[in-house]
N, C-alpha and C. Protein backbone atom coordinates (compact mmCIF):
# COMPACT_ATOMS: atom_id res chain seq x y z
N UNK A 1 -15.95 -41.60 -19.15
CA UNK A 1 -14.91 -41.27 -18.22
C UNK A 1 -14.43 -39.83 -18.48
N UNK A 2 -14.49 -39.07 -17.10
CA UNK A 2 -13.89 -37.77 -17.67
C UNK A 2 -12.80 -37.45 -17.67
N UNK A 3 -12.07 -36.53 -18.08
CA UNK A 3 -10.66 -36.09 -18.42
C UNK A 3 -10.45 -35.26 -16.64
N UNK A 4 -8.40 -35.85 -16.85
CA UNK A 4 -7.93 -34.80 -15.60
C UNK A 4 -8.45 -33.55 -15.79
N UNK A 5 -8.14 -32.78 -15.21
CA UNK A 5 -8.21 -30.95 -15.50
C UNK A 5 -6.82 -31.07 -15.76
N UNK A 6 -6.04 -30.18 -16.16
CA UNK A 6 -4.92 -29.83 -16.46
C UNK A 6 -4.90 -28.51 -15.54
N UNK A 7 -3.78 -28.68 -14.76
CA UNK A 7 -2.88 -27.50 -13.71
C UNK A 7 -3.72 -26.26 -13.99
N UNK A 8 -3.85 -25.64 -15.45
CA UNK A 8 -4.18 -24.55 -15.79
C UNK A 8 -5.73 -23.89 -15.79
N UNK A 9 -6.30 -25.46 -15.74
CA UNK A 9 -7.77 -25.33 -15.59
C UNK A 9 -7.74 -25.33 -14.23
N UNK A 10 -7.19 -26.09 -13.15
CA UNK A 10 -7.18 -26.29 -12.05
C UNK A 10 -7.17 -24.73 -11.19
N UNK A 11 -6.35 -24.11 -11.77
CA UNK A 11 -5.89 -22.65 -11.49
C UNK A 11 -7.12 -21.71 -11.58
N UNK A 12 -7.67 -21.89 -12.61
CA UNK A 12 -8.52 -20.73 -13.46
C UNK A 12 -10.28 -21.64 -12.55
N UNK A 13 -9.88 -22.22 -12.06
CA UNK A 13 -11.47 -22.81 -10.81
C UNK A 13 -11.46 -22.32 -9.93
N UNK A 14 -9.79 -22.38 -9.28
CA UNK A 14 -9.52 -21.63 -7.88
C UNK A 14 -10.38 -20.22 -7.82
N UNK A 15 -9.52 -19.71 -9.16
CA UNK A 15 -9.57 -18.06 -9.49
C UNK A 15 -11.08 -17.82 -9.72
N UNK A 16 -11.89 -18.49 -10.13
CA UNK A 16 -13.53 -18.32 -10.51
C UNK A 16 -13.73 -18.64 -8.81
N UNK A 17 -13.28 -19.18 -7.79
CA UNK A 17 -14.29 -19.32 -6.54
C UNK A 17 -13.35 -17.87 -5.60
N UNK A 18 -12.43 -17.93 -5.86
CA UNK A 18 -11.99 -16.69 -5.06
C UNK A 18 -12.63 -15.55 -5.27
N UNK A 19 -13.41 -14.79 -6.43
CA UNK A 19 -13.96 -13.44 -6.74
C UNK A 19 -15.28 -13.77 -5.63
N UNK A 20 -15.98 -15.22 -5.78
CA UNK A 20 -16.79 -15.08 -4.85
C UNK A 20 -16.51 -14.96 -3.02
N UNK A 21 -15.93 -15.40 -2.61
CA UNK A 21 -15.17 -15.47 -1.54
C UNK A 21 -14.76 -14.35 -1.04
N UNK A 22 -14.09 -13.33 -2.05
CA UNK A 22 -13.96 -11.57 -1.71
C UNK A 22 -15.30 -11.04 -1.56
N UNK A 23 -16.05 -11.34 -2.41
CA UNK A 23 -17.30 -10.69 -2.76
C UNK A 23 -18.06 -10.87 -1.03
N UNK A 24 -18.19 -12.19 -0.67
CA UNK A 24 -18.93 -12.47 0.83
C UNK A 24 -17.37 -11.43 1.77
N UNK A 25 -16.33 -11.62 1.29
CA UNK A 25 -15.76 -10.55 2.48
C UNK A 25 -15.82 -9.55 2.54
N UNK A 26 -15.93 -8.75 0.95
CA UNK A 26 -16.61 -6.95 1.24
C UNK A 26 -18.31 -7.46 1.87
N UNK A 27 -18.56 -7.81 2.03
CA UNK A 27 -19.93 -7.98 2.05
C UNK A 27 -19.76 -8.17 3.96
N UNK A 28 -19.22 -8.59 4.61
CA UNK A 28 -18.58 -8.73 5.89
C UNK A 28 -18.12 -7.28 6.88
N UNK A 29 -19.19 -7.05 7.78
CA UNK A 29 -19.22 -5.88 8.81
C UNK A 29 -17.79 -6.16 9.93
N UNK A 30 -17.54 -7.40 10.53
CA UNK A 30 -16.99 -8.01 11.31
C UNK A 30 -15.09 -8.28 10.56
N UNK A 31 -14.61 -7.22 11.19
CA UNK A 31 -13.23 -7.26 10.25
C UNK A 31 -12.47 -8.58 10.69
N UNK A 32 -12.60 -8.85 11.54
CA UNK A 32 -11.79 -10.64 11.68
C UNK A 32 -12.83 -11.23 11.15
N UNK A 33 -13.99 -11.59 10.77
CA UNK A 33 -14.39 -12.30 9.56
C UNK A 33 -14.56 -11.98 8.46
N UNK A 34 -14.08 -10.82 8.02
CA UNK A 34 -13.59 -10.37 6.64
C UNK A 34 -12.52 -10.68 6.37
N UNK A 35 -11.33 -10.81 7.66
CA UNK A 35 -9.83 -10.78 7.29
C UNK A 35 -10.35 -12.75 6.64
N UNK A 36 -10.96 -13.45 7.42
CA UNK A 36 -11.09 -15.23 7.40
C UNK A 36 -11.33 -15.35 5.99
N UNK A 37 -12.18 -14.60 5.30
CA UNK A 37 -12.51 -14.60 4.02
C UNK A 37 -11.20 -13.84 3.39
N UNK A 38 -10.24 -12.99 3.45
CA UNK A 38 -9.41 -13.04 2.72
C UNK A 38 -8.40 -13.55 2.84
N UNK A 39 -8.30 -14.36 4.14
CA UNK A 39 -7.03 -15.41 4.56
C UNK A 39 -7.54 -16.30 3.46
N UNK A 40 -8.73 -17.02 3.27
CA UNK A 40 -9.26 -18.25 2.35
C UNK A 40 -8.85 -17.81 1.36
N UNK A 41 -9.51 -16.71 0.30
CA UNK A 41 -8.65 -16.01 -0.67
C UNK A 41 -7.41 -16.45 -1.25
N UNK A 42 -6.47 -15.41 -0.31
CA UNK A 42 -5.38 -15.66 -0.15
C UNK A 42 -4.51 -17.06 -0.34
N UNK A 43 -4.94 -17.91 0.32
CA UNK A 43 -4.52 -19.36 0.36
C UNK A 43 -4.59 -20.17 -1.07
N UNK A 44 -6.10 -19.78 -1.54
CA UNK A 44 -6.37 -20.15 -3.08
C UNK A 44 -5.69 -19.52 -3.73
N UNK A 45 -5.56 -18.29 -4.16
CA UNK A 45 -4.58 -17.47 -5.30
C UNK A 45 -3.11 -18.02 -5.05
N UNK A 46 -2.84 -18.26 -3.63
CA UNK A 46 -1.30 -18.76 -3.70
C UNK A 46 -1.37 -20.04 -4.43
N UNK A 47 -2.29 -21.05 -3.82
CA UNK A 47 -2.08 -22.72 -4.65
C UNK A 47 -2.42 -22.64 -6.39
N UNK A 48 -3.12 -21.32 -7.00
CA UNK A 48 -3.29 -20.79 -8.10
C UNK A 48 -1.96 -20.92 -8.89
N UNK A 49 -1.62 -19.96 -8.27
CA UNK A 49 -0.35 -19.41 -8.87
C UNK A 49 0.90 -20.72 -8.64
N UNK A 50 0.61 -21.39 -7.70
CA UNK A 50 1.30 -22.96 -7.98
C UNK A 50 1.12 -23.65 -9.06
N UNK A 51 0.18 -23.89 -9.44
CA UNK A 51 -0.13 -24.37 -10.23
C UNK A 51 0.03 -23.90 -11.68
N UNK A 52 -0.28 -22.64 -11.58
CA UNK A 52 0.14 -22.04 -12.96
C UNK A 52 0.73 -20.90 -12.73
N UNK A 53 2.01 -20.47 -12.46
CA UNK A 53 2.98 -19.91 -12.39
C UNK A 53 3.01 -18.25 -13.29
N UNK A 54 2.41 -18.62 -14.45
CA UNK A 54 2.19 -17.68 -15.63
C UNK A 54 0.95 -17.53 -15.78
N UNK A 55 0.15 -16.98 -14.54
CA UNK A 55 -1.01 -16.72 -14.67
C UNK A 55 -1.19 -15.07 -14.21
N UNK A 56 -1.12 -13.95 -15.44
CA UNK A 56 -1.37 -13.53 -15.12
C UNK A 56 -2.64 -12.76 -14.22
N UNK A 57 -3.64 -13.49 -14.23
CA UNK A 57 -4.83 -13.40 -13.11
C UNK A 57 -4.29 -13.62 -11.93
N UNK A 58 -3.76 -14.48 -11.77
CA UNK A 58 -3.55 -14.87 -10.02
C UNK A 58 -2.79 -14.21 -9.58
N UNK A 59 -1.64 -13.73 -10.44
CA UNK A 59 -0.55 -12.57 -9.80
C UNK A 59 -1.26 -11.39 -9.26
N UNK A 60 -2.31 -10.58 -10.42
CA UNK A 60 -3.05 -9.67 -10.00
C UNK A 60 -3.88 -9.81 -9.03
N UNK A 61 -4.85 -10.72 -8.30
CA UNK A 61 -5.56 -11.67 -7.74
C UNK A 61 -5.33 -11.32 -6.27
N UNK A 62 -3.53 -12.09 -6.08
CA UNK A 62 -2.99 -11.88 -5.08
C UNK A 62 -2.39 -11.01 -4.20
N UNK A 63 -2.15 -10.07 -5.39
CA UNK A 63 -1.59 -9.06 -5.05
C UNK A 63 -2.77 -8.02 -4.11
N UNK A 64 -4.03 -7.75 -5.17
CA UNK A 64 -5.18 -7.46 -4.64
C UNK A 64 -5.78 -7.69 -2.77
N UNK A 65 -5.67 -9.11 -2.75
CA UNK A 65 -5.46 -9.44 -1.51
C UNK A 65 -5.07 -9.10 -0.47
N UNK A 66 -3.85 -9.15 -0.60
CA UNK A 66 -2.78 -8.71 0.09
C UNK A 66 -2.95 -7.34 0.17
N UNK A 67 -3.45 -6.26 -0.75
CA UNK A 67 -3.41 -4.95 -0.48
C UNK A 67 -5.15 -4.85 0.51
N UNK A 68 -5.54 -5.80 0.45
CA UNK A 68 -6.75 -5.97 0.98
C UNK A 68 -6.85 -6.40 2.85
N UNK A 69 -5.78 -7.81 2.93
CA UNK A 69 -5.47 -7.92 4.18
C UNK A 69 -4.75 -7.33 4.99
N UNK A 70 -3.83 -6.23 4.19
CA UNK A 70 -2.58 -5.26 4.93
C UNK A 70 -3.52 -4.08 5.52
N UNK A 71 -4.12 -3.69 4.23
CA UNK A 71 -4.83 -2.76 4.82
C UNK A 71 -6.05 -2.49 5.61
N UNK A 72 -6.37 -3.71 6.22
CA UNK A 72 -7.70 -4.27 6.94
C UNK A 72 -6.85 -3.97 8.69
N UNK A 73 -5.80 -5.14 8.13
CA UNK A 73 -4.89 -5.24 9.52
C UNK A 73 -3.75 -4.01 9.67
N UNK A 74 -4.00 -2.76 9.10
CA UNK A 74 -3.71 -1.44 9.26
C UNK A 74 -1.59 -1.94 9.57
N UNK A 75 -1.77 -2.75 8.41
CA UNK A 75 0.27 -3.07 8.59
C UNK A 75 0.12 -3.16 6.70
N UNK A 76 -0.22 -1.54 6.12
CA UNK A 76 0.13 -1.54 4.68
C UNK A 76 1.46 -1.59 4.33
N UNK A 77 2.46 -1.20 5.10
CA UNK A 77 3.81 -0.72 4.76
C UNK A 77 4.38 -2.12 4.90
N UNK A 78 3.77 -3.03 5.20
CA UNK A 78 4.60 -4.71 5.46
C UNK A 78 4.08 -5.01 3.91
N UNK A 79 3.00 -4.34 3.09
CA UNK A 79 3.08 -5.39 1.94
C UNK A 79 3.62 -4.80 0.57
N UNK A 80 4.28 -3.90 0.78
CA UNK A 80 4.85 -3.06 -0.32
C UNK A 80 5.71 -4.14 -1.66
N UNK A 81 6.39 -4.84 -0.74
CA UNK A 81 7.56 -6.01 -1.68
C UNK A 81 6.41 -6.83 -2.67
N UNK A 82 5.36 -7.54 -1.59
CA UNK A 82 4.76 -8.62 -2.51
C UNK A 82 4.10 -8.07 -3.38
N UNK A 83 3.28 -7.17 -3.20
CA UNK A 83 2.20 -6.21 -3.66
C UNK A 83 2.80 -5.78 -4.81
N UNK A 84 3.62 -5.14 -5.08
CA UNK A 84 4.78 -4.70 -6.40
C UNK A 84 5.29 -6.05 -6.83
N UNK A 85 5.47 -6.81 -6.50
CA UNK A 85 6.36 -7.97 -7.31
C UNK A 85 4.58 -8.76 -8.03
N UNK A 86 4.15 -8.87 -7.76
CA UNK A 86 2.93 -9.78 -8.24
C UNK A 86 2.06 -8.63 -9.53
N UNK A 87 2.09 -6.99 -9.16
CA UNK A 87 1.50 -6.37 -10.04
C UNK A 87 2.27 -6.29 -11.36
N UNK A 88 3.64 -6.24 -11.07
CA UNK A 88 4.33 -6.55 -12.19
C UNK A 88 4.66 -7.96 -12.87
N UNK A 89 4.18 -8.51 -12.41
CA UNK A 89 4.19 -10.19 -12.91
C UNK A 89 2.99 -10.08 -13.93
N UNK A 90 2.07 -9.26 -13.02
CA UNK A 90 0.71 -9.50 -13.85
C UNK A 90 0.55 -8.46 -14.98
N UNK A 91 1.03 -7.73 -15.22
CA UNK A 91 1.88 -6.70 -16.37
C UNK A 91 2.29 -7.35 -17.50
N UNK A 92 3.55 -8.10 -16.60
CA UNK A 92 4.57 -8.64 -17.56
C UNK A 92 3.96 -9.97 -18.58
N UNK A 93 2.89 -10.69 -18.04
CA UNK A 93 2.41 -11.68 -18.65
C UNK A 93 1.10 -11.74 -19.51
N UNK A 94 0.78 -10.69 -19.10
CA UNK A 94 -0.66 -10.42 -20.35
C UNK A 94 -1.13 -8.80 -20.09
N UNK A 95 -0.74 -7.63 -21.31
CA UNK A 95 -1.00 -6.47 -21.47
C UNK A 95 -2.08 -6.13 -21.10
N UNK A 96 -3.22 -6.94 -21.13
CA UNK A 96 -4.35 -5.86 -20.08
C UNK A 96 -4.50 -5.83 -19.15
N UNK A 97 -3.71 -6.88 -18.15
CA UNK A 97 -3.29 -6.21 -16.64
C UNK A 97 -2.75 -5.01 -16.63
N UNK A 98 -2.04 -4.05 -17.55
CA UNK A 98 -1.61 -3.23 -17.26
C UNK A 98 -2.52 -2.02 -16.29
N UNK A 99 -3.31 -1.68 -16.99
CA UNK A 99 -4.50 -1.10 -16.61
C UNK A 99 -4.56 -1.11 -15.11
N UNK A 100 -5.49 -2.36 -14.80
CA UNK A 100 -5.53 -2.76 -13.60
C UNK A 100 -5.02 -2.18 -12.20
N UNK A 101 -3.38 -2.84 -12.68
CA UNK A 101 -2.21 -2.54 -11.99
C UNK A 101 -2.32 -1.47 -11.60
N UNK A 102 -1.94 -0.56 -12.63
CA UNK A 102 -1.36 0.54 -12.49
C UNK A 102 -2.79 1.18 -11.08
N UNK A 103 -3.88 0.82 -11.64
CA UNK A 103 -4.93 1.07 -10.42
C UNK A 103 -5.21 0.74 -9.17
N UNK A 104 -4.71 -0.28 -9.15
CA UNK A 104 -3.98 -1.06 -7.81
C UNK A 104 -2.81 -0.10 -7.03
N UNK A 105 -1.94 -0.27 -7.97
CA UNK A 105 -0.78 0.80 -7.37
C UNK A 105 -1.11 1.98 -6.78
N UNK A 106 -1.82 2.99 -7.78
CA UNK A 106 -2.54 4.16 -7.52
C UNK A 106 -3.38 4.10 -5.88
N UNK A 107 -4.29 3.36 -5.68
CA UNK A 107 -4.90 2.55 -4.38
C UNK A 107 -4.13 2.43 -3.26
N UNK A 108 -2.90 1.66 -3.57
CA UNK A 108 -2.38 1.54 -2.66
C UNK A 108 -1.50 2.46 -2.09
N UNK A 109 -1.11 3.49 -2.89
CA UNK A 109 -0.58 4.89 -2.66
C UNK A 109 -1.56 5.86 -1.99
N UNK A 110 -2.70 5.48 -2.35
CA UNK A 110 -3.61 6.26 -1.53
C UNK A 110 -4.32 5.86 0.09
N UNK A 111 -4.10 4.60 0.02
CA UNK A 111 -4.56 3.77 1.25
C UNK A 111 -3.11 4.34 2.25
N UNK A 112 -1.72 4.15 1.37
CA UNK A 112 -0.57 4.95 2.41
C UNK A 112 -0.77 5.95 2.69
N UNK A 113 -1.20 6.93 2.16
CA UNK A 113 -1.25 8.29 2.51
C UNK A 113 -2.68 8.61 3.65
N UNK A 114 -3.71 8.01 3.38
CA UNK A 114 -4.41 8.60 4.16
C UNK A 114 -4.79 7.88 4.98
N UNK A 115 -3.51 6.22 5.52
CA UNK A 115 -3.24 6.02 6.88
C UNK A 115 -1.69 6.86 7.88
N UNK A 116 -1.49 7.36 6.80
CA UNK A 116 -0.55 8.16 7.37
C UNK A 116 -1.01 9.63 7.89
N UNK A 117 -1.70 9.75 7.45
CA UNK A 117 -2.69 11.11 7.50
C UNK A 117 -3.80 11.20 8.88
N UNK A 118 -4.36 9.87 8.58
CA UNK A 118 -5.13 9.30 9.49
C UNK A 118 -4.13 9.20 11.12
N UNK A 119 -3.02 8.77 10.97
CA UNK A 119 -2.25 8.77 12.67
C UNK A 119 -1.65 9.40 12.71
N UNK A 120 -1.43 10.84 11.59
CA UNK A 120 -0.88 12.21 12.55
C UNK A 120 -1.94 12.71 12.94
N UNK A 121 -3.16 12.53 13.13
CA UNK A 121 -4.74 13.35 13.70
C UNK A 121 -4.49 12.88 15.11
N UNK A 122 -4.20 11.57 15.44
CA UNK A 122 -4.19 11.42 16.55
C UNK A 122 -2.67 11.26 17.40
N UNK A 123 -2.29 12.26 18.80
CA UNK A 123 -1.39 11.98 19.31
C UNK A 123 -0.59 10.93 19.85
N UNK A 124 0.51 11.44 19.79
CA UNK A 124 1.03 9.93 20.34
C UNK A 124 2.35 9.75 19.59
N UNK A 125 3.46 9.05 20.09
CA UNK A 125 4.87 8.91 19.45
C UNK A 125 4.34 7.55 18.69
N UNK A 126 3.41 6.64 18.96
CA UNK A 126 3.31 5.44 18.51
C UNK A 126 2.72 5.80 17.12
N UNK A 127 1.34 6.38 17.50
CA UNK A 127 0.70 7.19 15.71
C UNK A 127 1.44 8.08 14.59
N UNK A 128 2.79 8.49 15.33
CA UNK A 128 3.34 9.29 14.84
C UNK A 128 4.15 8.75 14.09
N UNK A 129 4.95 7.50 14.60
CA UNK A 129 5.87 6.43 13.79
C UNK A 129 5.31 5.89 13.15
N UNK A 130 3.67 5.23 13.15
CA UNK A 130 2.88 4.57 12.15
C UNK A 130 2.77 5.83 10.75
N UNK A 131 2.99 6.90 10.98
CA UNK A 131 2.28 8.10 9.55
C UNK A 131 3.97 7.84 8.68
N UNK A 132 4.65 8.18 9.63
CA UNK A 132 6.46 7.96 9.21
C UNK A 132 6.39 6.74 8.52
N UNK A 133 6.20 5.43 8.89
CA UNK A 133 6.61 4.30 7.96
C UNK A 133 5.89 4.38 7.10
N UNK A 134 4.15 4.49 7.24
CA UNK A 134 3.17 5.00 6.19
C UNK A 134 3.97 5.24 4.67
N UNK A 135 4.39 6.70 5.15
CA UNK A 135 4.77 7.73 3.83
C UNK A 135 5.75 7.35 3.76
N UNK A 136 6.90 6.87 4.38
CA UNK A 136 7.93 6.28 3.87
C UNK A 136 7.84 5.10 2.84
N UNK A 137 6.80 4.50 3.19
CA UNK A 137 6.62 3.17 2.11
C UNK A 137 6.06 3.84 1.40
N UNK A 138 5.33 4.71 1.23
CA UNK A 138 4.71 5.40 -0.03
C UNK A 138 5.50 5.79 -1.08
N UNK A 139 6.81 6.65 -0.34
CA UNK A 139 8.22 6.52 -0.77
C UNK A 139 8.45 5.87 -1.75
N UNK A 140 8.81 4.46 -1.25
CA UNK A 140 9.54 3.49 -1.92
C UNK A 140 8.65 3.23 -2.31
N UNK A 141 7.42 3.35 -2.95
CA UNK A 141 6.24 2.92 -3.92
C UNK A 141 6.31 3.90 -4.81
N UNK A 142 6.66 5.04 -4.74
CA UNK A 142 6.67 6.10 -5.54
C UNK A 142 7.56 7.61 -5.21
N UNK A 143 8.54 7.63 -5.51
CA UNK A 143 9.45 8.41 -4.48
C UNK A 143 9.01 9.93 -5.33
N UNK A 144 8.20 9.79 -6.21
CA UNK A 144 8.70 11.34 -7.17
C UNK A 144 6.84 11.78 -6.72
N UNK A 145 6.28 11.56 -5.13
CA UNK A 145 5.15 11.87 -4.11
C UNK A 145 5.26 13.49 -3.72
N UNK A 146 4.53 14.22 -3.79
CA UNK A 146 5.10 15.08 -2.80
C UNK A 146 4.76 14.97 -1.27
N UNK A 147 3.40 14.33 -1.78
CA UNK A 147 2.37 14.42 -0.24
C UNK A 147 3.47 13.61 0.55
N UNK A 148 3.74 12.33 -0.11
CA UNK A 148 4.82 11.70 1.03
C UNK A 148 5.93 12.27 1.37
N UNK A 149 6.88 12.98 1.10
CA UNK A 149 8.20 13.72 1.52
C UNK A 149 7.09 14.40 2.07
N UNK A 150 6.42 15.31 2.27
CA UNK A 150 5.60 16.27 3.26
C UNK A 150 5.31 15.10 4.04
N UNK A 151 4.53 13.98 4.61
CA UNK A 151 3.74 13.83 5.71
C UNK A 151 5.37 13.00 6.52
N UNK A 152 6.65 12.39 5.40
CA UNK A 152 7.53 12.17 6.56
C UNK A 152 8.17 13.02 6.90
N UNK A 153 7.90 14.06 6.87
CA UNK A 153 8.62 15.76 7.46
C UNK A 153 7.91 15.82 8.50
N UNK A 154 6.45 15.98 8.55
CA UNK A 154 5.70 16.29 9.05
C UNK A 154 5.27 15.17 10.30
N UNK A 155 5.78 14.31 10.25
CA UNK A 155 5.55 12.71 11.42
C UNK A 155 6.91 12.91 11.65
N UNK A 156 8.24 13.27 11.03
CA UNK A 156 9.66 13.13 11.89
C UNK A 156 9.75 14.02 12.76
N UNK A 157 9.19 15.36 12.75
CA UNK A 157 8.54 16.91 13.27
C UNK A 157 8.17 16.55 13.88
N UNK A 158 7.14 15.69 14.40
CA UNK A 158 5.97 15.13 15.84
C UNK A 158 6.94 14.33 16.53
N UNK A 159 8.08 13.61 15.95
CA UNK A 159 9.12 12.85 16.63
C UNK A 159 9.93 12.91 17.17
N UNK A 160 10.48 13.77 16.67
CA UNK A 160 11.66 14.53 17.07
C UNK A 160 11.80 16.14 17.23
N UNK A 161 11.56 16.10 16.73
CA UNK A 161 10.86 18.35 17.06
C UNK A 161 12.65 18.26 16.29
N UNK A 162 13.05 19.04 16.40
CA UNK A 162 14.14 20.25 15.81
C UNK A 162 15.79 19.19 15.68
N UNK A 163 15.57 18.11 16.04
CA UNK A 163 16.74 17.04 16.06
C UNK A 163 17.21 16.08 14.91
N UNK A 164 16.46 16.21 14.34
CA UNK A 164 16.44 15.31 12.77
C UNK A 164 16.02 16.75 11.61
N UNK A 165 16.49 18.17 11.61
CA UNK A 165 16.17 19.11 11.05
C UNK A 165 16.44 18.86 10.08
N UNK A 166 17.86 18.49 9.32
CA UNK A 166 18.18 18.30 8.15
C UNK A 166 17.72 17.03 7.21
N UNK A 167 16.97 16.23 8.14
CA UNK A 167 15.92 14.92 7.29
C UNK A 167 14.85 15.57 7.01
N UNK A 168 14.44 16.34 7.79
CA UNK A 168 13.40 17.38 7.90
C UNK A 168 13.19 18.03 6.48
N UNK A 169 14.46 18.92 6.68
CA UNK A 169 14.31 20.08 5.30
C UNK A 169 14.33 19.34 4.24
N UNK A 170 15.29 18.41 4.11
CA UNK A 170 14.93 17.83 2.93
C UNK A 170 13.92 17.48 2.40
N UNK A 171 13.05 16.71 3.24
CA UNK A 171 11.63 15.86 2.91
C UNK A 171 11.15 17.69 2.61
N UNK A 172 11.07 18.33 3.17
CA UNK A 172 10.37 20.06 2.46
C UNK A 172 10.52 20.04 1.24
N UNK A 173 11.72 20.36 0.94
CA UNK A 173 12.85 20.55 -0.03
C UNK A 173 11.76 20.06 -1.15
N UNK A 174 11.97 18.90 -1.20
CA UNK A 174 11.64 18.13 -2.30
C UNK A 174 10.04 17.75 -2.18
N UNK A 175 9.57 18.28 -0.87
CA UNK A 175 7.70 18.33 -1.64
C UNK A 175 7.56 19.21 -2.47
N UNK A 176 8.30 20.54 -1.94
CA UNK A 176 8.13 21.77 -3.01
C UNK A 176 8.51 21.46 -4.72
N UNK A 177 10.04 20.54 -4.46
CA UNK A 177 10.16 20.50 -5.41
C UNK A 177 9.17 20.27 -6.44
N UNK A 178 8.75 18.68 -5.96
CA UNK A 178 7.88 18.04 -7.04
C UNK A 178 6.50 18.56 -7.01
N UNK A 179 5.74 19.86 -6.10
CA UNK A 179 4.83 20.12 -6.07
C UNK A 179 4.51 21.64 -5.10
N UNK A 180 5.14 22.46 -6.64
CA UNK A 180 5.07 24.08 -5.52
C UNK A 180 3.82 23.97 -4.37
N UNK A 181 2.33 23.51 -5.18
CA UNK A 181 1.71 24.14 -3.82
C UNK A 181 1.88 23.67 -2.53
N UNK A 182 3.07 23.00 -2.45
CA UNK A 182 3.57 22.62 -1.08
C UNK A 182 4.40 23.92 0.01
N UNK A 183 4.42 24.63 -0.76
CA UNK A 183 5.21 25.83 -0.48
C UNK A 183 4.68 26.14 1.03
N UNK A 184 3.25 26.49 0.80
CA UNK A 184 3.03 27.36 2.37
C UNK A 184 2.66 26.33 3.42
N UNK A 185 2.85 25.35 2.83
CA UNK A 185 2.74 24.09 4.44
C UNK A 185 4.23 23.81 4.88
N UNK A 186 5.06 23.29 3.82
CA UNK A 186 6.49 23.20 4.22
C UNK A 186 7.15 24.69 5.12
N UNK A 187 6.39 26.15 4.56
CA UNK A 187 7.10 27.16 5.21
C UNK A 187 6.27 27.52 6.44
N UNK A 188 4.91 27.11 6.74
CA UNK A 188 4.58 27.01 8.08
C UNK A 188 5.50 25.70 9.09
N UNK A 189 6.02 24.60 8.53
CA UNK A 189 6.55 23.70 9.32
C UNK A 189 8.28 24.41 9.59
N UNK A 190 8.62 24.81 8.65
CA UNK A 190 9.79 25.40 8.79
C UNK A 190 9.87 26.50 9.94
N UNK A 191 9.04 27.13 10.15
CA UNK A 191 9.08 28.29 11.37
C UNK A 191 8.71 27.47 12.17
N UNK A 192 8.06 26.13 12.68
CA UNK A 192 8.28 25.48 13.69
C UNK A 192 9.40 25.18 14.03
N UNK A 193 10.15 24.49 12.85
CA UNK A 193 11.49 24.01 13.18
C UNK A 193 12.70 25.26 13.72
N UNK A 194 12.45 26.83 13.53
CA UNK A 194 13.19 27.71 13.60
C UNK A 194 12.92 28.11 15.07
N UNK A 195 11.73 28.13 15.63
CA UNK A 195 11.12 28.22 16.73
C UNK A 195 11.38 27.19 17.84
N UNK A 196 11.59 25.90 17.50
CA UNK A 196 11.71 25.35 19.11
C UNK A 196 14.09 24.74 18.48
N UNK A 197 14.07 25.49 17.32
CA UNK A 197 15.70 25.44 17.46
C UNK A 197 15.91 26.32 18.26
N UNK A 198 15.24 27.75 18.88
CA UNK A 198 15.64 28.83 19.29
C UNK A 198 15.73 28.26 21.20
């Protein structure tokens, strides 16, 4: 007769069939049947992490995911909360997640930026508010950015032209701060802003 599994083994089966399950979704041309494979994912790492609560794998796991389905379905700035709360779970519960994490994070700062980057190329007040929340969540992922205070200067500028100036200078202000060679992009945007104030 064989033995229950215990919750923890139960967890750590999920977590052994989910790597395969990502693996067939990078492997997936067809982004709604890539997203199906990380909805499945997804579903497992959550009943994971039910089960074993203090797992740091599944925190990292999920989090992964999630930076995986946000940024498939081009809505990264919706997963900023979970995405940070699960990398630090998976931190907090076993030291060589640290690593990881911190690479995750890094990723996902970069997936903000160069979808924010990506819809100021193309016109439009709609692409222009997608680069704005972009770098704004990049923001609140990492506020001491320069690229982000530059690209929400630079998307509030496509939004508003000369009407939000002083949200404006600031976001300058402080790319330079944290990153002189911001200097001659913030002072080319600045003679825009001096130019249609006139």
């Amino acid at each position: 007769m064989s033995r229950e599994l215990t919750p923890e083994e139960r967890a750590n089966k999920l977590l052994s069939s989910i790597a395969k399950i990502i693996g067939l979704g990078n492997e997936e041309k067809d982004i709604l049947r890539r997203l199906e494979y990380y909805r499945n994912a997804e579903t497992l790492a959550r009943e994971a992490l039910h089960l074993n609560p203090n797992s740091a794998k599944a925190h990292w796991r999920l989090a992964d995911i999630i930076l995986g389905i946000t940024g498939n379905e081009f809505r990264l700035d919706e997963g900023l909360e979970e995405i940070t709360y699960h990398l630090d779970e998976s931190e907090r519960l076993a030291l060589e997640y640290k690593e990881v994490a911190e690479e995750r994070r890094r990723i996902y700062l970069h997936y903000l930026m160069e979808g924010a980057k990506d819809a100021l190329k193309i016109s439009g007040k709609k692409n222009n508010c997608l680069a704005k929340k972009y770098s704004e969540t990049a923001l609140r992922a990492n506020g001491e950015t320069a690229e982000a205070h530059y690209l929400v200067a630079l998307a509030e500028y496509k939004i508003s032209g000369e009407k939000q100036a002083r949200f404006i200078n600031f976001h300058l202000w402080k790319a330079e701060k944290l990153d002189s060679s911001y200097k001659e992009k913030t002072k080319e945007l600045r003679i825009k802003l001096r130019k249609n104030d006139q």
